[in-house]
N, C-alpha and C. Protein backbone atom coordinates (compact mmCIF):
# COMPACT_ATOMS: atom_id res chain seq x y z
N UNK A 1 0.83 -1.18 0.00
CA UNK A 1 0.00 0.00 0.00
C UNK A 1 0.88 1.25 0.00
N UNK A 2 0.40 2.63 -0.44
CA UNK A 2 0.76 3.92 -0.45
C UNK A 2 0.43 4.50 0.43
N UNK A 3 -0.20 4.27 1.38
CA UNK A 3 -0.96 5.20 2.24
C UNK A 3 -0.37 4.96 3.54
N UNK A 4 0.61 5.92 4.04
CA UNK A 4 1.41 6.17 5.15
C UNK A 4 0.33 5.94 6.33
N UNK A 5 -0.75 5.92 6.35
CA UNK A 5 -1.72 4.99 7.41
C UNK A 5 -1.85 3.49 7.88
N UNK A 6 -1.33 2.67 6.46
CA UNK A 6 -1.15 1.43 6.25
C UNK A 6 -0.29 0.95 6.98
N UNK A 7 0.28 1.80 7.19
CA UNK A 7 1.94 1.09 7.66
C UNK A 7 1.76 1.71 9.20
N UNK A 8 0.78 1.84 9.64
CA UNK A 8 1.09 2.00 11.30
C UNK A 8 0.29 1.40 12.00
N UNK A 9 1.00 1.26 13.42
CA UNK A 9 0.03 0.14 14.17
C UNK A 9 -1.37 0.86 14.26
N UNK A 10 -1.70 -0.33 14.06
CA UNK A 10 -3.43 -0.77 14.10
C UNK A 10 -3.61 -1.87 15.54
N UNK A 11 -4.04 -1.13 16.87
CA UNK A 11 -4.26 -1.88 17.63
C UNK A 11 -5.34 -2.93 17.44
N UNK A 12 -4.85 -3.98 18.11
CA UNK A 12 -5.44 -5.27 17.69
C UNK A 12 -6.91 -5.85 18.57
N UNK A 13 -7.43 -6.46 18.52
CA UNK A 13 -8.81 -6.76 18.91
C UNK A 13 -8.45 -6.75 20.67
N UNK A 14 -9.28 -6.48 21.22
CA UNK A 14 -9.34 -6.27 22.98
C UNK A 14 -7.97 -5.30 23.38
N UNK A 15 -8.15 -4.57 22.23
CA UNK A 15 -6.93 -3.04 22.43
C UNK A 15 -7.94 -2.04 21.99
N UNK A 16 -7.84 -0.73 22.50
CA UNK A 16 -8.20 0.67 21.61
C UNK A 16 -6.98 1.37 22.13
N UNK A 17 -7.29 2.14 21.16
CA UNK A 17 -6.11 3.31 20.82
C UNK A 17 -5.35 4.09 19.41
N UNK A 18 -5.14 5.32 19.20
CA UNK A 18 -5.41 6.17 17.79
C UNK A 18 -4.47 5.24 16.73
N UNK A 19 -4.55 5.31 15.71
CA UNK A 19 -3.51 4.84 14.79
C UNK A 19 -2.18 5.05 15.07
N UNK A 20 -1.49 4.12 14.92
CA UNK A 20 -0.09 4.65 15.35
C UNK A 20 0.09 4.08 16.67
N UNK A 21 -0.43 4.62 17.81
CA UNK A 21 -0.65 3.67 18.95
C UNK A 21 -0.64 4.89 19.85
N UNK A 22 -0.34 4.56 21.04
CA UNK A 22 -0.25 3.39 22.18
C UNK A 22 -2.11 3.24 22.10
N UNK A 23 -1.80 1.69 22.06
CA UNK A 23 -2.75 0.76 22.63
C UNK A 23 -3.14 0.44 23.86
N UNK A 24 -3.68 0.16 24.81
CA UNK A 24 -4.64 -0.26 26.20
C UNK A 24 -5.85 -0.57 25.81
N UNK A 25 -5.66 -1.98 26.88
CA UNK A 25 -6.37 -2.76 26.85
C UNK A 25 -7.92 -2.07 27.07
N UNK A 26 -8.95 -2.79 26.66
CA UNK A 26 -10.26 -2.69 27.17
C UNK A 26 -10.50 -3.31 28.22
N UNK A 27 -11.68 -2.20 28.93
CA UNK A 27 -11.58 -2.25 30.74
C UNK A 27 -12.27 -3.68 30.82
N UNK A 28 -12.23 -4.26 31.71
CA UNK A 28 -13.35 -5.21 32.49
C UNK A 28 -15.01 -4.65 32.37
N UNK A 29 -15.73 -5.81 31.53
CA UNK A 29 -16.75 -5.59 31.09
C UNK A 29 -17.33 -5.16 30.09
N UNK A 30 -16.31 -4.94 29.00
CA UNK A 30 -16.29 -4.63 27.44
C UNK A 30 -15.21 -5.39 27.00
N UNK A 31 -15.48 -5.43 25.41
CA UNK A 31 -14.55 -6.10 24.83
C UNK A 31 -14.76 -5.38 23.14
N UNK A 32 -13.45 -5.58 21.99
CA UNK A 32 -13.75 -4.94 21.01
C UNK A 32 -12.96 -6.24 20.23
N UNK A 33 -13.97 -6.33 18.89
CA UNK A 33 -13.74 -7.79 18.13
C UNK A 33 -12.46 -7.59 17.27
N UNK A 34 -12.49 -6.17 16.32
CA UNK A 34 -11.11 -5.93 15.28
C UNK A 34 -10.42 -5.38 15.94
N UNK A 35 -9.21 -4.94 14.69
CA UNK A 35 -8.35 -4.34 15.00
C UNK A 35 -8.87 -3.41 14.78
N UNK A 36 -7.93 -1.84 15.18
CA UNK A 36 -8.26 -0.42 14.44
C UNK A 36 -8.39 0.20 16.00
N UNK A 37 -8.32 1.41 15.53
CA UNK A 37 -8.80 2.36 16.58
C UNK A 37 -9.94 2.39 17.21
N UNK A 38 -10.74 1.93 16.82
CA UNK A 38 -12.15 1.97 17.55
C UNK A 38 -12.19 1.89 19.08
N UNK A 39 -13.45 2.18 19.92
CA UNK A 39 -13.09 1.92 20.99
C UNK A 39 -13.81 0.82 21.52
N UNK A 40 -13.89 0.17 22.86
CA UNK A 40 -14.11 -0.75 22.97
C UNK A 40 -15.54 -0.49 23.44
N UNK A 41 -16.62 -0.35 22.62
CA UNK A 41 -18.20 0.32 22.96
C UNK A 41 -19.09 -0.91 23.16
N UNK A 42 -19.03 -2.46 22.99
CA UNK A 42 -19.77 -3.42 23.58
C UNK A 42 -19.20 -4.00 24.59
N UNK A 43 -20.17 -4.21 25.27
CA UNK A 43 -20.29 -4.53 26.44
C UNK A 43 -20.75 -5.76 26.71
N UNK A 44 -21.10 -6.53 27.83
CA UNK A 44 -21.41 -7.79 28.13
C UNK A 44 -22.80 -7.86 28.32
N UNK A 45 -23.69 -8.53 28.53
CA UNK A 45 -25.29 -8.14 29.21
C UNK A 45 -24.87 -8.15 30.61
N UNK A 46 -25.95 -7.40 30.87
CA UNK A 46 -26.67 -7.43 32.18
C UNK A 46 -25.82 -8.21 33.12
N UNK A 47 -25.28 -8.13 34.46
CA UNK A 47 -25.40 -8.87 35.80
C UNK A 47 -24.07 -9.87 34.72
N UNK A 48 -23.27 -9.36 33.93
CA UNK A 48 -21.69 -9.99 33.99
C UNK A 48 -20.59 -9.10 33.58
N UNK A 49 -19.71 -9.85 33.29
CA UNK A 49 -18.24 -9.22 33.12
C UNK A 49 -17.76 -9.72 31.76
N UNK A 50 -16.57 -9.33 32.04
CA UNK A 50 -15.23 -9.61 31.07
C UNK A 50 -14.49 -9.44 31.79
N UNK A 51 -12.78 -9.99 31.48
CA UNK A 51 -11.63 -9.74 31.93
C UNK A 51 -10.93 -8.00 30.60
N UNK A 52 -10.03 -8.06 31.55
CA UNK A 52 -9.56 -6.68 30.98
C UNK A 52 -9.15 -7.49 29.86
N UNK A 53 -8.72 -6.55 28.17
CA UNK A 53 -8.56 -6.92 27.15
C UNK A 53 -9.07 -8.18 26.65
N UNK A 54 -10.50 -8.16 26.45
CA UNK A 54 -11.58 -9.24 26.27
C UNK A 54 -11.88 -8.67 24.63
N UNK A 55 -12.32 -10.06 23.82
CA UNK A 55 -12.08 -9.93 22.58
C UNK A 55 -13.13 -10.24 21.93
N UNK A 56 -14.00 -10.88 22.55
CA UNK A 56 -15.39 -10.89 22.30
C UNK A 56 -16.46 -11.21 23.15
N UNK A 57 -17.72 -11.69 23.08
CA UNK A 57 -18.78 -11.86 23.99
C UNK A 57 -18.45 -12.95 24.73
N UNK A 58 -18.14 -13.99 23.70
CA UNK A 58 -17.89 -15.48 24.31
C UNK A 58 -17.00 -15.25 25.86
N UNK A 59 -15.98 -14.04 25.89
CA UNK A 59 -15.42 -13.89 27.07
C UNK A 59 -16.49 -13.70 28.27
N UNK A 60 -17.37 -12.90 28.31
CA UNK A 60 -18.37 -12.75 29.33
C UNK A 60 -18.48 -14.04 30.12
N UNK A 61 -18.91 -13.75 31.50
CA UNK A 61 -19.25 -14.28 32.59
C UNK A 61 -20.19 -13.92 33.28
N UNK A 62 -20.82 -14.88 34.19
CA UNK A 62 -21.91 -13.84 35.08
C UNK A 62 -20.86 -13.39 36.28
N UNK A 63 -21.52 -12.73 36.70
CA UNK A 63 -20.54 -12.03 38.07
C UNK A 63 -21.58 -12.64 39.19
N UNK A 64 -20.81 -12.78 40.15
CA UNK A 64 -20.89 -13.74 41.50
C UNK A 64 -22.37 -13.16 41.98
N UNK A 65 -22.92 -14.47 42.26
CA UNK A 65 -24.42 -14.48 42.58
C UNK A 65 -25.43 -14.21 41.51
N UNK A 66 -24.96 -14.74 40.46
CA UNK A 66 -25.67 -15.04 39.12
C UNK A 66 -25.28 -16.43 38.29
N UNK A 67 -26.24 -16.54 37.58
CA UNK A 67 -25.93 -18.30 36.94
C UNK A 67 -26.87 -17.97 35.42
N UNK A 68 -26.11 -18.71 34.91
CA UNK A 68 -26.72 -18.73 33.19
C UNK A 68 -26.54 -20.78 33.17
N UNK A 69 -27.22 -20.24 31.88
CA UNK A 69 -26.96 -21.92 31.57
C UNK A 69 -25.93 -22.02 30.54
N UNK A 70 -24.96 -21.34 30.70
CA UNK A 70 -23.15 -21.70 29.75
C UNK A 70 -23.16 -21.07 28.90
N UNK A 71 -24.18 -20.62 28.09
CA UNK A 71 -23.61 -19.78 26.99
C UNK A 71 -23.24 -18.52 27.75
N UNK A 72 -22.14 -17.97 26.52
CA UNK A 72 -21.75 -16.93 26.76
C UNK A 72 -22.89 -15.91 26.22
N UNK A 73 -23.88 -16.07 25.47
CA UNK A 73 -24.76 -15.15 25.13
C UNK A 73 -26.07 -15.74 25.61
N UNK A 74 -26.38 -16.26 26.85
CA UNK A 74 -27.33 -16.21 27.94
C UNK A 74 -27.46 -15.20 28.63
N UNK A 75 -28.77 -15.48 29.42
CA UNK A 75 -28.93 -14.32 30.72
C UNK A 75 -28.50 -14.65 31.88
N UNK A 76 -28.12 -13.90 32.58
CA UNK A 76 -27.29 -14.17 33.67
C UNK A 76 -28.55 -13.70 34.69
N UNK A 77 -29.09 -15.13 35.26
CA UNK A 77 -30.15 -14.33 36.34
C UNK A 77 -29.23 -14.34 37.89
N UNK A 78 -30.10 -14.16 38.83
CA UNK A 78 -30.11 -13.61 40.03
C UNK A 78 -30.10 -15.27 40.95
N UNK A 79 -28.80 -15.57 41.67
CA UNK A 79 -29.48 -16.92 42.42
C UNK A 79 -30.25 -16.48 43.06
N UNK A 80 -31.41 -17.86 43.02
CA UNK A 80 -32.57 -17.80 43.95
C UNK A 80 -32.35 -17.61 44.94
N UNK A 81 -33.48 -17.49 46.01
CA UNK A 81 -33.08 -17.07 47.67
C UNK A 81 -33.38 -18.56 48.19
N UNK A 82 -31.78 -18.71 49.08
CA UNK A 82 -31.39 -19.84 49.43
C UNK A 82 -31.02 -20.54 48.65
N UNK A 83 -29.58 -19.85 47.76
CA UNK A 83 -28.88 -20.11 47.03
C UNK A 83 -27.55 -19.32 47.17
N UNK A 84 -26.61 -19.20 46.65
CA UNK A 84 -25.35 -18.65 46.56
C UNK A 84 -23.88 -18.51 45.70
N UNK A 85 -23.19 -18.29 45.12
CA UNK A 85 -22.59 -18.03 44.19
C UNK A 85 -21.34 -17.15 44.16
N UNK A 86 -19.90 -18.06 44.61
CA UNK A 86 -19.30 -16.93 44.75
C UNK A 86 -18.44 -16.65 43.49
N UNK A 87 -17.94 -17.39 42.73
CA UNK A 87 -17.09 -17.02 41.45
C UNK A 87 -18.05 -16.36 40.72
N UNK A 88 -17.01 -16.02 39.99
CA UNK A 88 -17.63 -15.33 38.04
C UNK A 88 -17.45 -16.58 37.50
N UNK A 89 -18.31 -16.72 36.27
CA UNK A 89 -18.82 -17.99 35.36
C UNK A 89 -20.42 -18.52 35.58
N UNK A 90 -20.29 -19.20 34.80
CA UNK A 90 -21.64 -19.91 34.44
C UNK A 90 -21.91 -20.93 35.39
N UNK A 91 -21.08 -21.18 36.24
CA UNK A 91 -21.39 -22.49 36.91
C UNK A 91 -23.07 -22.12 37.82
N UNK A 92 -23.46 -23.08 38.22
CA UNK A 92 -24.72 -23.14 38.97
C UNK A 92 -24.45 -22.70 40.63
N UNK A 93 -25.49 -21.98 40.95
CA UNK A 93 -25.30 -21.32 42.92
C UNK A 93 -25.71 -22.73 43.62
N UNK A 94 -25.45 -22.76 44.51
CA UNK A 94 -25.13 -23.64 45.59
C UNK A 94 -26.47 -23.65 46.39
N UNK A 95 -26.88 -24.42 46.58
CA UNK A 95 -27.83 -24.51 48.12
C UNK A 95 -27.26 -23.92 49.64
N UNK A 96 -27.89 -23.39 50.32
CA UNK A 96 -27.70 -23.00 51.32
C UNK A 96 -27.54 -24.33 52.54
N UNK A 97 -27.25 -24.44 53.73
CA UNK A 97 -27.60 -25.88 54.33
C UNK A 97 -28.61 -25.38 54.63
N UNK A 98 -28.81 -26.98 55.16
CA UNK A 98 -30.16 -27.29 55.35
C UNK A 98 -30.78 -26.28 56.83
N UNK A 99 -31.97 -26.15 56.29
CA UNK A 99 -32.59 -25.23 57.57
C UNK A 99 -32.04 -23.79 57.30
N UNK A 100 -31.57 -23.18 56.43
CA UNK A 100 -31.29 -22.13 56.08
C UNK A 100 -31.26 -21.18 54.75
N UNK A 101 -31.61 -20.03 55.08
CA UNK A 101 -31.77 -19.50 53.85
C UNK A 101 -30.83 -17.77 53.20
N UNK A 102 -30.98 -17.41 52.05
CA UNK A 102 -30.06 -16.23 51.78
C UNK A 102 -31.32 -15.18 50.87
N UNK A 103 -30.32 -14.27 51.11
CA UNK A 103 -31.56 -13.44 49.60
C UNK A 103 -31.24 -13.73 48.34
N UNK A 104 -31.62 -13.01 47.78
CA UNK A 104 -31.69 -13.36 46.38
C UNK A 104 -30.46 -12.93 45.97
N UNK A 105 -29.43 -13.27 45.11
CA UNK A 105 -28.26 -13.25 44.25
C UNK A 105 -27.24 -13.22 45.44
N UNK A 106 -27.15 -13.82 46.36
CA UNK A 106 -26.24 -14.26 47.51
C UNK A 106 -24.75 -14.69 47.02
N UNK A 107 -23.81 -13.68 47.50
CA UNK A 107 -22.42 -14.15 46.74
C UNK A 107 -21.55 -14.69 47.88
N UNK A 108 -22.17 -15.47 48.90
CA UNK A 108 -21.19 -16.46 49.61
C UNK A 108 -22.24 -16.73 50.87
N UNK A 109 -21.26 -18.06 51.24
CA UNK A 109 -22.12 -18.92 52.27
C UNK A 109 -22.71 -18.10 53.52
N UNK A 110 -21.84 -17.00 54.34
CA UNK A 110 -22.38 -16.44 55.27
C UNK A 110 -23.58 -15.72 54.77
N UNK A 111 -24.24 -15.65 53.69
CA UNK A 111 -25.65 -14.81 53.48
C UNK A 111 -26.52 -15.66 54.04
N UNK A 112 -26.39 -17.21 54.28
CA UNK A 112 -27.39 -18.00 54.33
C UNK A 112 -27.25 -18.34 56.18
N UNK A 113 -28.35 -17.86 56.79
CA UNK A 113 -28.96 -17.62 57.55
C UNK A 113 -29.92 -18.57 57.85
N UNK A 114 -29.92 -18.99 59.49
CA UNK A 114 -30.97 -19.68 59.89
C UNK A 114 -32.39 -19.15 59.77
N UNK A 115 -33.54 -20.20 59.50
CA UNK A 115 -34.58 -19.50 59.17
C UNK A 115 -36.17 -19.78 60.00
């Protein structure tokens, strides 16, 4: 190519930053698919994340005290009450023990309370 644009960095997918560079990463909870300057303007749904410099949706997670059923382009609901959830991911919330209960989207065992 001729075009003195061609020839400069083009930050790469889960980067923004002007032609030419410097590049940084996209924050936690967005992610950007190409290269180019663009910035990193999608986001994850509702009630998840991303890790910093995330490159597409498939990266998303639910964030703790939420559960999907594995896809990365599911909904991430709310654990039930008398339930709990402390990582990010898709995995399923936990039961509370027995005889006890939590509120709703409970992100660890001390929420769950005798009842």
């Amino acid at each position: 190519s001729t075009l003195s644009t061609d020839c400069q960095l083009q930050c790469p997918s889960g980067l923004t930053g002007p032609s030419g560079g410097p590049c940084s990463s996209c924050p936690a909870g967005k992610f950007k698919i190409e290269a180019g300057p663009a910035g990193c303007a999608r986001g994850c749904p509702a009630n998840a994340t991303s890790p910093v410099g995330s490159t597409s949706m498939d990266d998303c997670v639910c964030n703790s005290g939420f559960t999907s059923d594995g896809a990365a382009t599911a909904t991430c609901t709310a654990c039930i009450s008398g339930t709990y959830k402390i990582n990010l991911g898709h995995s399923l919330c936990v039961s509370c023990p027995a005889g006890s209960i939590s509120p709703l989207a409970s992100l660890h065992p001390a929420a769950c309370v005798c009842n």
